[in-house]
Protein backbone atom coordinates (compact mmCIF):
# COMPACT_ATOMS: atom_id res chain seq x y z
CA UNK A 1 127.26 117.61 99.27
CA UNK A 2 125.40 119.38 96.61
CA UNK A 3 127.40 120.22 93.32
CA UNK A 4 125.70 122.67 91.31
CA UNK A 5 126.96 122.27 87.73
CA UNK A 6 124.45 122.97 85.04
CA UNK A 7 124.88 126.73 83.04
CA UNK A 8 124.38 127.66 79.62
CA UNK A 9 126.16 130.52 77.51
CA UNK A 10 125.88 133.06 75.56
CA UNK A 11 128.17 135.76 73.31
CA UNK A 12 128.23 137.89 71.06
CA UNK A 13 126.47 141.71 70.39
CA UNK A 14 123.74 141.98 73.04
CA UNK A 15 121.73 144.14 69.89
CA UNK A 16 121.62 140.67 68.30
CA UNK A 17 120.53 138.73 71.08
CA UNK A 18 116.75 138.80 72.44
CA UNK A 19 115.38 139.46 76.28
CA UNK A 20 113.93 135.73 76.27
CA UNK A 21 117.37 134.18 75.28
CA UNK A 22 118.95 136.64 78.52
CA UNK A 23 116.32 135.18 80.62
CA UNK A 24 117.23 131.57 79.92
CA UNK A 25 120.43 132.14 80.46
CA UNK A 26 119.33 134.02 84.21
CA UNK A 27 117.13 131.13 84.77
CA UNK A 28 119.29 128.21 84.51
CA UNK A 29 122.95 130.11 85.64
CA UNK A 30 121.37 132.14 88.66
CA UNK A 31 117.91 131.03 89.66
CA UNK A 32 118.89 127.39 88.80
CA UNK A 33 121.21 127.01 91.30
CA UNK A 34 119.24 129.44 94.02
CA UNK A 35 116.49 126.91 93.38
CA UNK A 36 118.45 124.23 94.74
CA UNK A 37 120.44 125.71 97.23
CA UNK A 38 117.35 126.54 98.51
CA UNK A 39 116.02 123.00 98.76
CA UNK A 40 118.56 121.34 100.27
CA UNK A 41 120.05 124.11 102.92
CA UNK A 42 117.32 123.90 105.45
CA UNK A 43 118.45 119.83 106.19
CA UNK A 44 121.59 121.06 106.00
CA UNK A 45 121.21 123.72 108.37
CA UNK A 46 119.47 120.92 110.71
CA UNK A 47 122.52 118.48 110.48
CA UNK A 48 125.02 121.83 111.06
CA UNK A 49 126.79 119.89 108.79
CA UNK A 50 126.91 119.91 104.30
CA UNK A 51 128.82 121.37 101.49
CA UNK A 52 127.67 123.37 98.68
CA UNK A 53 129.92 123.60 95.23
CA UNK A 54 128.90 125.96 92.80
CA UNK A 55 130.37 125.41 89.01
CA UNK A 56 131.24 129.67 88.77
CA UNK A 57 133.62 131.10 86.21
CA UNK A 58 136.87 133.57 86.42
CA UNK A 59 133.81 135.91 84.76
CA UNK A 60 131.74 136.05 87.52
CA UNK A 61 134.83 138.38 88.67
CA UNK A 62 135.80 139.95 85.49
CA UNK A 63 133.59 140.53 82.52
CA UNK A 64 135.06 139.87 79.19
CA UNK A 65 133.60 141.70 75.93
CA UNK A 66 130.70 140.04 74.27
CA UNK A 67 129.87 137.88 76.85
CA UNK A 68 127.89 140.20 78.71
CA UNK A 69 124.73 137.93 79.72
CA UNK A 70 126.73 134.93 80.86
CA UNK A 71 129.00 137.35 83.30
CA UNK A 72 126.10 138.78 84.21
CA UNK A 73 124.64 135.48 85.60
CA UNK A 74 127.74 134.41 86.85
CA UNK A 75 128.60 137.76 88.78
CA UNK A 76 124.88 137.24 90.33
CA UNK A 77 125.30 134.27 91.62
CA UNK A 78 128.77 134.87 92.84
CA UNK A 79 127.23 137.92 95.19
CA UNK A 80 124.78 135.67 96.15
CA UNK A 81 127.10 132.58 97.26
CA UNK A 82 129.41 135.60 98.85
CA UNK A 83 126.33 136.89 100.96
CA UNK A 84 124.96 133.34 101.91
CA UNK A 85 128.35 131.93 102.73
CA UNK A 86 128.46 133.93 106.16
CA UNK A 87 125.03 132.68 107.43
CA UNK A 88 125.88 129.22 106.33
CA UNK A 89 129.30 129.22 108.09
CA UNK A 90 127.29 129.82 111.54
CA UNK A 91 125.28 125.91 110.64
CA UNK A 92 129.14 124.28 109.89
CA UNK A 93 127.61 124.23 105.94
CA UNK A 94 130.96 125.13 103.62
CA UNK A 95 130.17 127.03 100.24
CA UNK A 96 132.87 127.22 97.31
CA UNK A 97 132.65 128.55 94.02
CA UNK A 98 134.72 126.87 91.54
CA UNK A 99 136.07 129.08 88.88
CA UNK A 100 137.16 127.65 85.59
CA UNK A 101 138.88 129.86 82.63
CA UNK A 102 138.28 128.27 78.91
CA UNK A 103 137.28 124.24 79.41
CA UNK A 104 137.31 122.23 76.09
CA UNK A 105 133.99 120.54 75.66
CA UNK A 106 131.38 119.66 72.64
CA UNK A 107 129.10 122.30 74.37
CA UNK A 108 131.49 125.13 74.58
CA UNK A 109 132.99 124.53 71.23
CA UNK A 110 129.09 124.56 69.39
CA UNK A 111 128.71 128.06 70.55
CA UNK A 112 131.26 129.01 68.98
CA UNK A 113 130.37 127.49 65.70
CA UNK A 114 126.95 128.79 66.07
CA UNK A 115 128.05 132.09 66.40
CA UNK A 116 130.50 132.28 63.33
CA UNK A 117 127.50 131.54 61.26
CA UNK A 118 124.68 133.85 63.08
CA UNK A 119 123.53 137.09 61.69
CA UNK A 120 124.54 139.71 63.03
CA UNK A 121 122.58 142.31 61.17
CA UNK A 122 120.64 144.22 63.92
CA UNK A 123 123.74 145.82 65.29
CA UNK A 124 125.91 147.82 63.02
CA UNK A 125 128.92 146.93 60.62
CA UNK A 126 131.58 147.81 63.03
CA UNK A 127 130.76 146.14 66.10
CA UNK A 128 129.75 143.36 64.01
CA UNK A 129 133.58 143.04 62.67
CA UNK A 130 134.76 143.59 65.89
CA UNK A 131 133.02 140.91 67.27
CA UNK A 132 133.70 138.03 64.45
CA UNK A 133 136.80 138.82 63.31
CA UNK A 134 138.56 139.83 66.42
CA UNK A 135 136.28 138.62 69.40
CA UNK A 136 136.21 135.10 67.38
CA UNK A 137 139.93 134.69 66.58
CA UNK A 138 141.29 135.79 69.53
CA UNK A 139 138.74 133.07 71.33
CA UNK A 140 140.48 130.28 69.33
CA UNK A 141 143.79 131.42 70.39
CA UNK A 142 142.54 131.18 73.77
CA UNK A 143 140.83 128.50 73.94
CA UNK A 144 143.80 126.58 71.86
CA UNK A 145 146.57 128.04 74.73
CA UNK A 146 145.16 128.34 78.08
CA UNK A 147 141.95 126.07 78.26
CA UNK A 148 141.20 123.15 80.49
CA UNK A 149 139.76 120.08 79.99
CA UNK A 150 136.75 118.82 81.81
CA UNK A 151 138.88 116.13 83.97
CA UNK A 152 140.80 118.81 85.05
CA UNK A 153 137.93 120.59 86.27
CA UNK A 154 136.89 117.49 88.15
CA UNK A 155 139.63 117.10 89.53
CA UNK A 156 140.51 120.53 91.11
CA UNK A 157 136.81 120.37 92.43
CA UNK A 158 137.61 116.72 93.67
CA UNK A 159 140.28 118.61 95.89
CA UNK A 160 137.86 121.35 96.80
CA UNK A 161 135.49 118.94 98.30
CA UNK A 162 138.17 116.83 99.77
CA UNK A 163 139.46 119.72 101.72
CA UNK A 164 138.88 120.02 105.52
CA UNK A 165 138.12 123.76 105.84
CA UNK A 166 136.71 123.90 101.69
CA UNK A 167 138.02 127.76 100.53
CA UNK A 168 135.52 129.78 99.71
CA UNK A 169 136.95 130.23 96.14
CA UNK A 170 139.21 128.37 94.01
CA UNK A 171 140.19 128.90 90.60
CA UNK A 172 141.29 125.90 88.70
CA UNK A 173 143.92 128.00 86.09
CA UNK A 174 146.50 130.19 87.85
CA UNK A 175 147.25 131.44 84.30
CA UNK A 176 144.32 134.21 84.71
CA UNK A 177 145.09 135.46 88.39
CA UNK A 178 146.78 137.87 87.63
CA UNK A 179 143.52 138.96 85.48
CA UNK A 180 141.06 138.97 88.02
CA UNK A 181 143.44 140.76 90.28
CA UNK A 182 143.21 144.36 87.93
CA UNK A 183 140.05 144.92 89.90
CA UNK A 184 141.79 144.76 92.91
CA UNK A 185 144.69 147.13 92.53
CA UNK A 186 143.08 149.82 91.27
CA UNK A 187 139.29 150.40 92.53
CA UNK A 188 138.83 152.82 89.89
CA UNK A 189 137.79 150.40 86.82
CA UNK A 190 140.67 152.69 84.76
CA UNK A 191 143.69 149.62 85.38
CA UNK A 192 141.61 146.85 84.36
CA UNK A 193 139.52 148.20 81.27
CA UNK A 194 142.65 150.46 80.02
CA UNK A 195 144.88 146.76 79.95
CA UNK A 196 142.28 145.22 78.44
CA UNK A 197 141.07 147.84 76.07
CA UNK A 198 144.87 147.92 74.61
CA UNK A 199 145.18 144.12 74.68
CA UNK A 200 142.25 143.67 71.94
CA UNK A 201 142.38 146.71 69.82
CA UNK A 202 146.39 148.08 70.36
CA UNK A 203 148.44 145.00 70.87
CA UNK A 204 146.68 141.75 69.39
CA UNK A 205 150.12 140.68 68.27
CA UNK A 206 151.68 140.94 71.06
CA UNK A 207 148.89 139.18 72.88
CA UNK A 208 149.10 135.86 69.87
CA UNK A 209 152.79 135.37 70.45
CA UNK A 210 152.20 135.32 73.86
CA UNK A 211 149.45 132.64 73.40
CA UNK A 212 151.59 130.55 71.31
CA UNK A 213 154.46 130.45 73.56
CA UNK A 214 152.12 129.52 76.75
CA UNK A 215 151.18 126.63 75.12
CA UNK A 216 154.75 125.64 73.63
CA UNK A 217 155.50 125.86 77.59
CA UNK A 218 152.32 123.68 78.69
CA UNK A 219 152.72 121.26 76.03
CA UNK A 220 156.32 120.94 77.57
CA UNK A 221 155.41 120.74 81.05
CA UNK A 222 152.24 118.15 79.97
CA UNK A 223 155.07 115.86 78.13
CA UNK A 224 157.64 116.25 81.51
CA UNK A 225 154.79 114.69 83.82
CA UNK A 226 153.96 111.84 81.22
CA UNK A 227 157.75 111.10 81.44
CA UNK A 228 158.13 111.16 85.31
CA UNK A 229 155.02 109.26 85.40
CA UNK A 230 156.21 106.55 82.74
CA UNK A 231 159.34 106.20 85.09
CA UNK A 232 157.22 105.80 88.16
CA UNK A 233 157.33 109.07 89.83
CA UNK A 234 154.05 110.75 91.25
């Protein structure tokens, strides 16, 4: 089994961000993971037998504003696991993609800090606002409602491997299906960047109270399974 797990990210205005930071992020995110794909599939291919996991993200099937480097490298290697997987079925070798929403960790939460003290003074005033005091905020809400923690993460991939016919994908948070799906019922683009376009710029209210009472409803449901479990039910 080879886990690929290592990525880096990256948001905020691409004016303010330069070619060599983009490449880094390409060379660890995509060409990281190629690189050892690439070593290990030809034994595989000799056993007809292995399993390659590849740490994705839900935005290597929907871009999200102002992180447009990281779903670039995660879209890339998410074509290339989709046109490898094919070949690799033909050898008995399974490859999944594992696709985490927000996960809770030091390194997640420093790029965020990072980037509410950056300068962001080579792209102009507007996008600038747009990015730290509504990209930013509505990040934390996020983050604060719908993210994951890296245990969970293990744990759904724990499954993944575990699995006798491994799928091919697998997202970990159900709560953003319905998100990736806007691609899918309307091949035009128009669905999925109209919802999302009103979401940040028409209805941000609508979309806080929302946030807040998803996680009045998971901090519920997390407090129900510590209960059945203190009472001995699995």
């Amino acid at each position: 089994i080879l886990i690929n797990n290592a990525g880096i990210g990256l948001i905020g205005p691409i004016e303010c961000q330069s070619i060599e930071d983009m490449k880094a992020i390409m060379e660890t995110n995509f060409f990281g993971v190629v690189r050892m794909i690439k070593e290990v599939l030809p034994d595989m291919k000799k056993r007809r037998s292995g399993h390659i996991v590849v740490m994705s993200s839900v935005m290597g099937l929907q871009g999200i504003m102002f992180n447009d480097i990281y779903a670039a490298s995660k879209f890339a290697i998410e074509g290339f696991c989709e046109s490898l997987v094919v070949q690799t079925l033909k050898f008995n070798v399974f490859v999944s993609m594992i696709e985490p929403g927000p996960v809770v960790t030091e390194f997640e939460m420093k790029i965020y800090e990072d980037a509410e003290k950056a300068d962001y003074s080579q792209t102009d005033p507007e996008t600038a606002e747009i990015f730290t005091k509504i990209y930013l905020k509505n990040s934390k809400a996020i983050f604060s409602s719908l993210s994951q923690s890296p245990e969970d993460i293990a744990e759904h991939t724990l499954r993944v491997i575990g699995t006798a016919k491994p799928p091919f994908r697998h997202q970990t948070n159900a709560i953003y299906t319905p998100m990736t799906a806007l691609k899918h019922a309307d091949p035009t683009g128009v669905l999925m960047t109209d919802s999302f376009y009103k979401l940040v710029f028409k209805y941000d209210t609508l979309l806080h109270v929302s946030l807040k009472a998803i996680r009045l409803i998971r901090w519920q449901a997390r407090k129900m399974r510590q209960g059945a479990r203190l009472l001995g039910f699995r």
